[in-house]
C-alpha atoms as a PDB file:
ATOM      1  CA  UNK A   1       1.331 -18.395  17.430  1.00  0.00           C
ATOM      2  CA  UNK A   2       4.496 -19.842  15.908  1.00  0.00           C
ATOM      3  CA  UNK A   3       2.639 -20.477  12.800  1.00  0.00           C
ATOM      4  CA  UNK A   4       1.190 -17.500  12.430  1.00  0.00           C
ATOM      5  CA  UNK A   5       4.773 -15.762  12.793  1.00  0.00           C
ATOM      6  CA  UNK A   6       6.573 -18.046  10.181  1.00  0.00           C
ATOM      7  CA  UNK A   7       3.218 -17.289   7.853  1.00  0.00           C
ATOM      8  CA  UNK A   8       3.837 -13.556   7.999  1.00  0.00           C
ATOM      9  CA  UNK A   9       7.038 -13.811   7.972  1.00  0.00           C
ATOM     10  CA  UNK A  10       6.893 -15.956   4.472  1.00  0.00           C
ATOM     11  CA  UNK A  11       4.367 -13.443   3.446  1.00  0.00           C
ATOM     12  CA  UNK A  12       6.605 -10.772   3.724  1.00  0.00           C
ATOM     13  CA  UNK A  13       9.088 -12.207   1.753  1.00  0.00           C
ATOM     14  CA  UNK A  14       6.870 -13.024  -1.185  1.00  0.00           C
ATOM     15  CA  UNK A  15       5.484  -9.733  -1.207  1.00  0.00           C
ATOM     16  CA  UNK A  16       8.988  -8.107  -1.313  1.00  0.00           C
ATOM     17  CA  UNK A  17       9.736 -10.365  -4.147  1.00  0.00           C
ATOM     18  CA  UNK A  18       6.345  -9.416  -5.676  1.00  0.00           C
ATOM     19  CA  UNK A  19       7.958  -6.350  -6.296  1.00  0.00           C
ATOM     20  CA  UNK A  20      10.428  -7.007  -8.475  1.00  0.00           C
ATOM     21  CA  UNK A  21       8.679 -10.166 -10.071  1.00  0.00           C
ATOM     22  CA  UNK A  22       5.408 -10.600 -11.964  1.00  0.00           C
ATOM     23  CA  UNK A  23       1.634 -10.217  -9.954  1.00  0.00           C
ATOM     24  CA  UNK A  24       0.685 -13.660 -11.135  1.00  0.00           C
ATOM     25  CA  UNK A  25       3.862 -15.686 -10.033  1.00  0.00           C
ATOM     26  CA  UNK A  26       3.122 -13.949  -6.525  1.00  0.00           C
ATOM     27  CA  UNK A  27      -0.176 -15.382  -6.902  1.00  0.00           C
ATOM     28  CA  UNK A  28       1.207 -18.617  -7.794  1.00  0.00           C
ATOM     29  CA  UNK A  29       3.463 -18.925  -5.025  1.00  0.00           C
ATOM     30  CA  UNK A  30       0.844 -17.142  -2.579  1.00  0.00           C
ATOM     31  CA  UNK A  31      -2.376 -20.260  -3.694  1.00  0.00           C
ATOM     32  CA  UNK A  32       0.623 -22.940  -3.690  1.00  0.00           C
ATOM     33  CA  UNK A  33       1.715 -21.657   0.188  1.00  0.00           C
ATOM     34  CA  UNK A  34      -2.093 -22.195   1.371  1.00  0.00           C
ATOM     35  CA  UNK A  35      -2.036 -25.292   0.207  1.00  0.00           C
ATOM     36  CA  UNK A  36       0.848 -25.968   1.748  1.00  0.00           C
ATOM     37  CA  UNK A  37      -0.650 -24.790   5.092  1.00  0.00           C
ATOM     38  CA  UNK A  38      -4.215 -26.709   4.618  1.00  0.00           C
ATOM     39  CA  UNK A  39      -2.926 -30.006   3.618  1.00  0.00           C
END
């Protein structure tokens, strides 16, 4: 459950940067996070 918090949480934050920043550095940082999580 504490995962799944920090995950949204992280989320969250890369979507508010999304905003201001470019769609595909969102993706970037968005693939490079799942990694992250699956390895």
């Amino acid at each position: 459950m504490e995962l799944a918090e920090v995950f949204l949480w992280v989320y969250i934050i890369c979507f508010s940067t999304s905003m201001v920043t470019n769609v595909s550095e969102f993706e970037w940082v968005q693939s490079r996070l799942l990694k992250q999580c699956w390895n």
